[in-house]
N, C-alpha and C. Protein backbone atom coordinates (compact mmCIF):
# COMPACT_ATOMS: atom_id res chain seq x y z
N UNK A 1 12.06 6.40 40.68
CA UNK A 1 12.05 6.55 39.25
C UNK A 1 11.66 5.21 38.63
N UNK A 2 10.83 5.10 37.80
CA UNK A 2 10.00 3.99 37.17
C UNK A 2 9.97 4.23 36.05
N UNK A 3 9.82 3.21 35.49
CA UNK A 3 9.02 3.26 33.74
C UNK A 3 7.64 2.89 33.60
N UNK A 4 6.93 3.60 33.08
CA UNK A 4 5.73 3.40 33.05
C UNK A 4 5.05 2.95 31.41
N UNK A 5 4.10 1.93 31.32
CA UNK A 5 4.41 1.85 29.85
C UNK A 5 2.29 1.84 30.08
N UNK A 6 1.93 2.59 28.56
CA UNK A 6 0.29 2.96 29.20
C UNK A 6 0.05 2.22 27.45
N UNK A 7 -0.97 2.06 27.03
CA UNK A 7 -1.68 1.66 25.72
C UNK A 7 -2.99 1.57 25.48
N UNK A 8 -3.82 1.65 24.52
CA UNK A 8 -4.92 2.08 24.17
C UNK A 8 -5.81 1.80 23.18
N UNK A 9 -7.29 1.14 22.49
CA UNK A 9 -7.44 1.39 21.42
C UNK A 9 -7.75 2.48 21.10
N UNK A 10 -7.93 2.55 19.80
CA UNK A 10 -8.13 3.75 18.92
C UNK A 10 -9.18 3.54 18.18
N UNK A 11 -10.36 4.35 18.15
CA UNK A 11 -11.66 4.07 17.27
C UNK A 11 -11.74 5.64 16.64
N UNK A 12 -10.69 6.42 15.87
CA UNK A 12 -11.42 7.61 15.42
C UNK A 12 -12.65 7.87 14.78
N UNK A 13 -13.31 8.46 14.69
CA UNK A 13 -14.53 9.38 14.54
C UNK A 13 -14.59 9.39 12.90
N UNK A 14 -13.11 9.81 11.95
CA UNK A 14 -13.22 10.16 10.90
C UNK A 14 -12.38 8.57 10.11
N UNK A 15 -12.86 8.18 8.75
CA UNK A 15 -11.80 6.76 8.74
C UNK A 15 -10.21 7.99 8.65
N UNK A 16 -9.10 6.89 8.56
CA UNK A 16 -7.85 7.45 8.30
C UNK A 16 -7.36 6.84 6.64
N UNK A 17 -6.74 6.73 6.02
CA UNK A 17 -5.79 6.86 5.23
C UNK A 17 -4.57 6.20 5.52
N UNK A 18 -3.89 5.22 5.45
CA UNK A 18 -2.18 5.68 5.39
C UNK A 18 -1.80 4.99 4.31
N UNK A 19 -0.63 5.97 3.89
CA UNK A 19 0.15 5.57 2.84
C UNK A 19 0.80 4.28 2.86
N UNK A 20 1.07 3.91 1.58
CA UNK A 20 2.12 2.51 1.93
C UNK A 20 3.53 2.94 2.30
N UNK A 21 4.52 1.92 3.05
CA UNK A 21 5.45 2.77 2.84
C UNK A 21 6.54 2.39 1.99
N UNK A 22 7.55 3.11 1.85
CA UNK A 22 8.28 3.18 0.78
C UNK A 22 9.46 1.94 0.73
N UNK A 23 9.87 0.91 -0.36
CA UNK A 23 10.89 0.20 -0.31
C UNK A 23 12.02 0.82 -0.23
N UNK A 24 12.66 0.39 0.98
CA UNK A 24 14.01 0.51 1.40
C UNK A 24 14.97 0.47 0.20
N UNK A 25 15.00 -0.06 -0.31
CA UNK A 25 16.06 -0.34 -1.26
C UNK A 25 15.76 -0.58 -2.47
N UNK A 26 15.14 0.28 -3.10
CA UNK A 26 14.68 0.21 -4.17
C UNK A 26 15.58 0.79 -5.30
N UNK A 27 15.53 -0.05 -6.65
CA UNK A 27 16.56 0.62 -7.83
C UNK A 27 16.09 2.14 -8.13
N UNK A 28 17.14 2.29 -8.91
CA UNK A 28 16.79 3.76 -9.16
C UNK A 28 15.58 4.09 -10.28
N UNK A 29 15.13 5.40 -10.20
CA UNK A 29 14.08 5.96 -11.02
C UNK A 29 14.09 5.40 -12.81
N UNK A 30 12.83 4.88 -13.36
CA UNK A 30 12.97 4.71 -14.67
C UNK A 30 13.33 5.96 -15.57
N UNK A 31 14.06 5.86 -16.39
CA UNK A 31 14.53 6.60 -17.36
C UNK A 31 13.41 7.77 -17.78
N UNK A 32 13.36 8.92 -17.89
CA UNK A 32 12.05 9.38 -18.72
C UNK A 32 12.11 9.54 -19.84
N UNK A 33 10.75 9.47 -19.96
CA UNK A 33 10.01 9.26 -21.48
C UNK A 33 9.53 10.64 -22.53
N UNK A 34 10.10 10.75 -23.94
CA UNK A 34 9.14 12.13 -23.89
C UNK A 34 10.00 12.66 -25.32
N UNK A 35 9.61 13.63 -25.45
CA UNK A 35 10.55 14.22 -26.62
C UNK A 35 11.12 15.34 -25.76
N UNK A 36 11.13 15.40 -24.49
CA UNK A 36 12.15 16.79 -24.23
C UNK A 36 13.36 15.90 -22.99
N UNK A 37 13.93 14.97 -23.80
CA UNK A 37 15.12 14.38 -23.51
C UNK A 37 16.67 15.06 -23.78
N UNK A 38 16.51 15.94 -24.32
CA UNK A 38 17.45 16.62 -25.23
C UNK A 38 18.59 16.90 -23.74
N UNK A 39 17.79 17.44 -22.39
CA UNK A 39 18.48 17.99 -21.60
C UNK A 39 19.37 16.99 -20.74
N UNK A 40 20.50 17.80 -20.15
CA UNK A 40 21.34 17.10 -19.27
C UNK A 40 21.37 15.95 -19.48
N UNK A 41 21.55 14.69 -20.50
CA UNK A 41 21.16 13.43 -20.59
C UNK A 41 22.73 12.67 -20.28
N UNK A 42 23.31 12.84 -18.99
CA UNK A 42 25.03 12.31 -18.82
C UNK A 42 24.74 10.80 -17.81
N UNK A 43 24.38 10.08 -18.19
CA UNK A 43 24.25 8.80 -17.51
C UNK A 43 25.30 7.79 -17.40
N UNK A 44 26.52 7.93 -18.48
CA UNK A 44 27.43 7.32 -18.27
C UNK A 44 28.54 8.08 -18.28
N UNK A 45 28.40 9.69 -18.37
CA UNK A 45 29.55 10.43 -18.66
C UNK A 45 30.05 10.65 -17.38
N UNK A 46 31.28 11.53 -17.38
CA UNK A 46 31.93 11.90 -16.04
C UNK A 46 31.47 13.21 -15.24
N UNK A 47 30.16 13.60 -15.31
CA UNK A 47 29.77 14.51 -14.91
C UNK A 47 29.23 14.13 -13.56
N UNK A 48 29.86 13.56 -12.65
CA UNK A 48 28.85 13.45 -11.15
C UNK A 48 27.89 14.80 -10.83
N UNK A 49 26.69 14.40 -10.44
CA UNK A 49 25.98 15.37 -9.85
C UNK A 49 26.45 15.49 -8.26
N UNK A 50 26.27 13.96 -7.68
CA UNK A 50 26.48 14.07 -6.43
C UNK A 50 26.55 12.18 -6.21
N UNK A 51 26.46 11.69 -4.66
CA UNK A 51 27.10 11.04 -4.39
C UNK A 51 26.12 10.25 -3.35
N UNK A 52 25.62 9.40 -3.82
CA UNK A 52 24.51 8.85 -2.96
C UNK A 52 24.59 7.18 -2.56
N UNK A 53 23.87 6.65 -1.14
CA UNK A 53 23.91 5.64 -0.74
C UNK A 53 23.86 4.74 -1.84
N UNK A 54 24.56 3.32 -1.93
CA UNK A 54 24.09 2.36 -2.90
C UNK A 54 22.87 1.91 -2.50
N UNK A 55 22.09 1.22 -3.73
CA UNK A 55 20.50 0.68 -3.10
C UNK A 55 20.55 -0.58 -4.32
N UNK A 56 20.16 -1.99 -3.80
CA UNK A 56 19.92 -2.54 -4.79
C UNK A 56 19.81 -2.80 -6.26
N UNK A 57 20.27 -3.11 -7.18
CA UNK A 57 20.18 -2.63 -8.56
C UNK A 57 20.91 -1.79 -9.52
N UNK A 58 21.35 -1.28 -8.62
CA UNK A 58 23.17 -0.10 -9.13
C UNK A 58 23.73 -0.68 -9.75
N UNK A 59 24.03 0.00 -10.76
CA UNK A 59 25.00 -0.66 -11.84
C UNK A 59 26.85 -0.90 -11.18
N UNK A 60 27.51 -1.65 -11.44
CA UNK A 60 28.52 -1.42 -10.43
C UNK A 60 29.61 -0.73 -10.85
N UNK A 61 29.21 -0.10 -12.07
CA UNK A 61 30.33 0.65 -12.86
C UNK A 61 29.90 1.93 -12.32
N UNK A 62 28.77 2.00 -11.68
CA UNK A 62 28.49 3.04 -11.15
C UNK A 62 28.95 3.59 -9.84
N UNK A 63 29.17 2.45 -9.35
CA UNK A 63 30.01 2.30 -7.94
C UNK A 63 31.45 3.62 -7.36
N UNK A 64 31.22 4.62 -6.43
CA UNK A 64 32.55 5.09 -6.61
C UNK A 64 33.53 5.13 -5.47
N UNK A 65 34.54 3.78 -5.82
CA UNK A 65 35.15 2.99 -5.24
C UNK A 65 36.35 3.63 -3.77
N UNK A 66 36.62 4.46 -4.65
CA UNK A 66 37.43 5.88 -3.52
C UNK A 66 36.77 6.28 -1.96
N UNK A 67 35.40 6.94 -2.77
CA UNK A 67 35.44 8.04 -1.55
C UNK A 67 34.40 6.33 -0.83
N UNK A 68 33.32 5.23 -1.26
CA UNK A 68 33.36 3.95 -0.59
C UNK A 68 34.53 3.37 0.79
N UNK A 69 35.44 3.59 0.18
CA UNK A 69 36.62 3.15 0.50
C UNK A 69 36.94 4.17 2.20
N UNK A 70 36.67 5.67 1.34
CA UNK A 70 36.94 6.31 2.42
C UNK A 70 36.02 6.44 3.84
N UNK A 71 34.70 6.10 3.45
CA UNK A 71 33.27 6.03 3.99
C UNK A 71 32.88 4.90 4.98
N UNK A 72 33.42 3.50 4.46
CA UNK A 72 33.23 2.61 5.23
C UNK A 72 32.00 2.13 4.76
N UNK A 73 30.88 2.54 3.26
CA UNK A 73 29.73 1.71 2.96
C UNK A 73 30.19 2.00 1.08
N UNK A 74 29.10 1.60 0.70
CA UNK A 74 29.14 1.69 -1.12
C UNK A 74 28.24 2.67 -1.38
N UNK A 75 29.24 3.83 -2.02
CA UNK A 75 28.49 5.00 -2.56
C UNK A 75 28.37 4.82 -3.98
N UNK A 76 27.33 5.66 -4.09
CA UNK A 76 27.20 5.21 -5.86
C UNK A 76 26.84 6.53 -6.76
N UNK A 77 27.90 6.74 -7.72
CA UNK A 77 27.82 8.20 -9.02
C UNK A 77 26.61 8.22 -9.51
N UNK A 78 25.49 9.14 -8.84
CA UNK A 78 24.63 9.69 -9.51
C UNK A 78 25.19 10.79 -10.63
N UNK A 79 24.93 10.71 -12.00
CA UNK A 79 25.01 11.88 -12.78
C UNK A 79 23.81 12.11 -12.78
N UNK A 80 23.87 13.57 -13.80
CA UNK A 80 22.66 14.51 -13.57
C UNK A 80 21.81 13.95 -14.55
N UNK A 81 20.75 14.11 -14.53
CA UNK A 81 19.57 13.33 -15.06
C UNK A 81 18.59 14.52 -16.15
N UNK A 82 17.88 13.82 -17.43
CA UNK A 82 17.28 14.84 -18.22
C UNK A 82 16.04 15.69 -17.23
N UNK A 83 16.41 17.05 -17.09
CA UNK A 83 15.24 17.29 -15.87
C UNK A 83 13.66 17.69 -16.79
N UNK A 84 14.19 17.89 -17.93
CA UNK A 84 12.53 17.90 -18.97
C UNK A 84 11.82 16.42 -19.24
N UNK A 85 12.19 15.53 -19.15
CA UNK A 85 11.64 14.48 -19.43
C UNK A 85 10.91 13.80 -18.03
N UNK A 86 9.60 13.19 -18.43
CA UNK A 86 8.76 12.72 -18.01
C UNK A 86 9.04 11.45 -17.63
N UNK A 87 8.88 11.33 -16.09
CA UNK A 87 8.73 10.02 -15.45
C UNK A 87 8.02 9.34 -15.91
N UNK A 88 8.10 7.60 -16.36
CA UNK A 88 6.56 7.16 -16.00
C UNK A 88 6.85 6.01 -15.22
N UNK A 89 6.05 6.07 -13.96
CA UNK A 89 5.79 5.04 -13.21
C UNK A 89 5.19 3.91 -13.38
N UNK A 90 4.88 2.93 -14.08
CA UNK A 90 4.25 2.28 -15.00
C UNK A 90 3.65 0.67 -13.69
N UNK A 91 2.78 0.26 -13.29
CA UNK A 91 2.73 -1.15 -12.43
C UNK A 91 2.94 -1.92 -12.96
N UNK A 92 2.76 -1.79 -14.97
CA UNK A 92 2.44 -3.07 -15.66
C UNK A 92 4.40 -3.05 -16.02
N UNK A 93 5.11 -2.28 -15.72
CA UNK A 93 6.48 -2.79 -16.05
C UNK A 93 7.39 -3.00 -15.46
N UNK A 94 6.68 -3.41 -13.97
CA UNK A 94 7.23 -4.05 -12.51
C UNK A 94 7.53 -5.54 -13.26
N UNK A 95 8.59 -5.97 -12.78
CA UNK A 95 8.97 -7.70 -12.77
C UNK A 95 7.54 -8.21 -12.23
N UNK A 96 7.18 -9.10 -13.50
CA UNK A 96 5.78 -10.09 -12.47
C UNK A 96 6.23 -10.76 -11.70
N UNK A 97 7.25 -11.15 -11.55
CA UNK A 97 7.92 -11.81 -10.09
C UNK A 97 7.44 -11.23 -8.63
N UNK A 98 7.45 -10.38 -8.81
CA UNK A 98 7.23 -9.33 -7.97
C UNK A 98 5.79 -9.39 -7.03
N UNK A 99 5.99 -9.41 -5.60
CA UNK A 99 4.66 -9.33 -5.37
C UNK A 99 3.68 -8.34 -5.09
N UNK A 100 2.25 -8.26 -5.11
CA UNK A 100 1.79 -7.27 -5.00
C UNK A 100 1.63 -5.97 -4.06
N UNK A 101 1.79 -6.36 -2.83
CA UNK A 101 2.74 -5.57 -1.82
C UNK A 101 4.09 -4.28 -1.86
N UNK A 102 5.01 -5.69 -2.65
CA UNK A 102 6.24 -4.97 -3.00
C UNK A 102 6.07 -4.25 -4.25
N UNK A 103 5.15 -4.18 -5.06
CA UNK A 103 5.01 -3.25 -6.11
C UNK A 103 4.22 -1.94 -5.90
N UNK A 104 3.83 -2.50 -4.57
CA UNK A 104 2.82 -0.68 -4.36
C UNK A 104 4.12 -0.01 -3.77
N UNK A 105 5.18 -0.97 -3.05
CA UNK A 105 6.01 0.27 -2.05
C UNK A 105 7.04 0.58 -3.17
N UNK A 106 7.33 -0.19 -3.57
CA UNK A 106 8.42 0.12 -5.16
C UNK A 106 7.99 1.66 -5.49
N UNK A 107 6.60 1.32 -6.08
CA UNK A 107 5.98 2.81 -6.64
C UNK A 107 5.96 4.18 -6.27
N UNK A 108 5.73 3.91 -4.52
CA UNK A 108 5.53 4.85 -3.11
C UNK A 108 7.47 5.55 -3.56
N UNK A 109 7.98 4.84 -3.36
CA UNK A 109 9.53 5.01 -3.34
C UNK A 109 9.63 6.27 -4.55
N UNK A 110 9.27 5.30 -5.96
CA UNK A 110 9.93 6.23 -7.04
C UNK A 110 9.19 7.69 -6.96
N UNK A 111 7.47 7.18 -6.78
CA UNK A 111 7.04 8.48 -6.16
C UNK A 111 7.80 9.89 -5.22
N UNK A 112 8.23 9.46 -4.31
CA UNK A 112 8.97 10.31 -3.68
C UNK A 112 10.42 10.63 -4.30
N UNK A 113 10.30 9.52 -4.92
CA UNK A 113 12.18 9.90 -5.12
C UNK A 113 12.10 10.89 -6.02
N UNK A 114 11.19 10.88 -7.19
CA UNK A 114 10.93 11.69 -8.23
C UNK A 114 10.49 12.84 -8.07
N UNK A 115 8.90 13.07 -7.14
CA UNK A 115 9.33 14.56 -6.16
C UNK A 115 10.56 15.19 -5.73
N UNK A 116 11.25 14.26 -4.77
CA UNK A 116 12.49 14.82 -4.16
C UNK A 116 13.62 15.83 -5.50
N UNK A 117 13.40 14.80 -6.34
CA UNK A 117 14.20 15.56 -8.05
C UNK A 117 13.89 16.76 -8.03
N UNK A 118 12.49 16.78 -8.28
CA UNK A 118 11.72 17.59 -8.71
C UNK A 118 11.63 17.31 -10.07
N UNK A 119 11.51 16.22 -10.56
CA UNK A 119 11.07 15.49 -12.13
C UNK A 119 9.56 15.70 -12.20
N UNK A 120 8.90 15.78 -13.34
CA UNK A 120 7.48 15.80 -13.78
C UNK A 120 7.36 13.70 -13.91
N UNK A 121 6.72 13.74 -13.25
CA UNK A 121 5.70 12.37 -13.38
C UNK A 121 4.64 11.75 -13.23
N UNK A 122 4.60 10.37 -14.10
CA UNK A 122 3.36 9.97 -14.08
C UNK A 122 3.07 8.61 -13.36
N UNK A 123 1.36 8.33 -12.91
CA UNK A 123 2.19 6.65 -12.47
C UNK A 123 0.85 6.45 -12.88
N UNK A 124 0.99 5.22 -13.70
CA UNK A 124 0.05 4.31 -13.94
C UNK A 124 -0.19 2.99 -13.16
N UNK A 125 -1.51 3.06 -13.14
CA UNK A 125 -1.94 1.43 -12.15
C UNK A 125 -2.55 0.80 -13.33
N UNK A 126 -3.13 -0.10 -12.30
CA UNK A 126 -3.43 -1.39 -13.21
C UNK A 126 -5.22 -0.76 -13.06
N UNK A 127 -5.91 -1.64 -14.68
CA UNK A 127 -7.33 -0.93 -14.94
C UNK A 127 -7.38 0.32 -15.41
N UNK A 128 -6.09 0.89 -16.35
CA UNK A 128 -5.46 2.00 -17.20
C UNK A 128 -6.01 3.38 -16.28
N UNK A 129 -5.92 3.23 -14.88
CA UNK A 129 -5.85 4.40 -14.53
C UNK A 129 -4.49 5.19 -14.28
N UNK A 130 -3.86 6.69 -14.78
CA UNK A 130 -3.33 7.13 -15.12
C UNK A 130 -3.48 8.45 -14.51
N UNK A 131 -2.27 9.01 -13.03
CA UNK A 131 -2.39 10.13 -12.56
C UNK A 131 -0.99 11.25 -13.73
N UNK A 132 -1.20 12.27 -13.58
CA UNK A 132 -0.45 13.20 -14.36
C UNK A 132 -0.07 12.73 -15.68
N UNK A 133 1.24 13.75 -16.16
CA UNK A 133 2.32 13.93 -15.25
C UNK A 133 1.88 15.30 -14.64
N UNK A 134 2.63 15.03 -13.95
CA UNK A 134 2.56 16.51 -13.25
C UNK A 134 3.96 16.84 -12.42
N UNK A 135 4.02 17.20 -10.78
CA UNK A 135 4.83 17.36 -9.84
C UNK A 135 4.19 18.10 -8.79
N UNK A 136 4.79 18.30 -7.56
CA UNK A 136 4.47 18.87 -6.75
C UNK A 136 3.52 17.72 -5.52
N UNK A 137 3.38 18.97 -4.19
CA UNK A 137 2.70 18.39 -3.18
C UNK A 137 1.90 17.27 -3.47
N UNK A 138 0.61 18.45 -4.25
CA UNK A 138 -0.89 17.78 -4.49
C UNK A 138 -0.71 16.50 -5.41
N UNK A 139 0.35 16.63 -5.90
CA UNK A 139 0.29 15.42 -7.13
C UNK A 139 0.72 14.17 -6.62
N UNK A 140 2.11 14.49 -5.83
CA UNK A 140 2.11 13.32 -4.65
C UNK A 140 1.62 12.43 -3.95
N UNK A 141 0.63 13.85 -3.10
CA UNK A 141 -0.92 12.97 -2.23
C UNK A 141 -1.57 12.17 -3.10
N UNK A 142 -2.41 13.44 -4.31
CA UNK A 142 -2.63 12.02 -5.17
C UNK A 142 -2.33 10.47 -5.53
N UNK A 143 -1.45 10.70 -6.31
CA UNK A 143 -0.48 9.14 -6.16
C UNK A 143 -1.01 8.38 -5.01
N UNK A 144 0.24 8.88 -3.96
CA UNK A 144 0.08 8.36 -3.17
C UNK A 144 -1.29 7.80 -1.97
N UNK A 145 -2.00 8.51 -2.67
CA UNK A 145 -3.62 7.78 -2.27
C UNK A 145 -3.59 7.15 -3.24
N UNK A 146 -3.55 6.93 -4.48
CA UNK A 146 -4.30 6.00 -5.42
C UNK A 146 -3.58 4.66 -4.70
N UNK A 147 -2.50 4.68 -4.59
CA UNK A 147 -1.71 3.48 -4.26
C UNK A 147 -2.16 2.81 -2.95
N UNK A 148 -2.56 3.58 -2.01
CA UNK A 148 -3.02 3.14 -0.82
C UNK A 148 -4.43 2.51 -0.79
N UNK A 149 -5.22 2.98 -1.72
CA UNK A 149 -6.58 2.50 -2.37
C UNK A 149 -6.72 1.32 -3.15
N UNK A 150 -5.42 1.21 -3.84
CA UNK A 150 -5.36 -0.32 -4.63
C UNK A 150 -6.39 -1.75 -4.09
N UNK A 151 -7.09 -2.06 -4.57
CA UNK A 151 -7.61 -3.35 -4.23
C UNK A 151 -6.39 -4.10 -3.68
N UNK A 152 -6.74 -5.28 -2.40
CA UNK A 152 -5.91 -6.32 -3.02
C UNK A 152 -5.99 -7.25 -3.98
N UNK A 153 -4.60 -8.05 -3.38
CA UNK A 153 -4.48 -8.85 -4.83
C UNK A 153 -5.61 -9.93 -4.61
């Protein structure tokens, strides 16, 4: 019994694509934008939706210190969020601190995270190009090609 370890290049036929990938620990989704805010809008109330990993940027009042406690990591009170209002993913309202790298995977992140909702959104790059809003699969890929297409810096 052996281990065998084999490797290879790769020259496909067709180019490939890949996405960037997503920051680990990225803050949560920007607020949406819109006049149909009216809905579910409980961000500081006592309505937990549910109960999710902490990630960088959490407010710590948000923090819920109990079932943390009971868990062994820092969970953090998501309430329920306006589900009519419009994401916007914006590049130009990333921290310029920020480098250009970490602002495509930032984006990749809210991208998905905002699918995962199922929120309507939009994401703007830099050179006022502007996908949706929308939602769904196709709107995703989208995105998520524009972002992978970005010039560098």
């Amino acid at each position: 019994w052996g281990l065998a370890r084999a490797w290879s290049y790769v020259w496909p036929s067709q180019p490939l694509l890949v996405y960037p990938a997503p920051e680990p620990n990225a803050p949560p989704l920007p607020s949406g934008q819109g006049d149909s805010q009216m809905a579910r809008q409980q961000l500081h109330g006592d309505d937990v939706h549910q109960l999710r990993a902490y990630r960088r940027g959490d407010s710590r009042r948000a923090i819920a210190w109990k079932p943390s406690a009971r868990h062994g990591h820092l969970l953090v009170r998501e309430c329920e969020q306006p589900q009519g209002a419009d994401v916007v993913l914006d590049w130009e309202r990333l921290p310029a601190t920020l480098p250009w790298e970490q602002r495509i995977r930032r984006l990749a992140r809210w991208v998905d995270d905002a699918e995962r909702q199922g929120r309507r959104y939009q994401l703007r790059l830099p050179g006022n190009n502007a996908i949706g809003p929308d939602t769904g699969a196709a709107h995703r890929h989208a995105c998520l090609r524009a972002l992978a297409l970005l010039p560098a810096a």
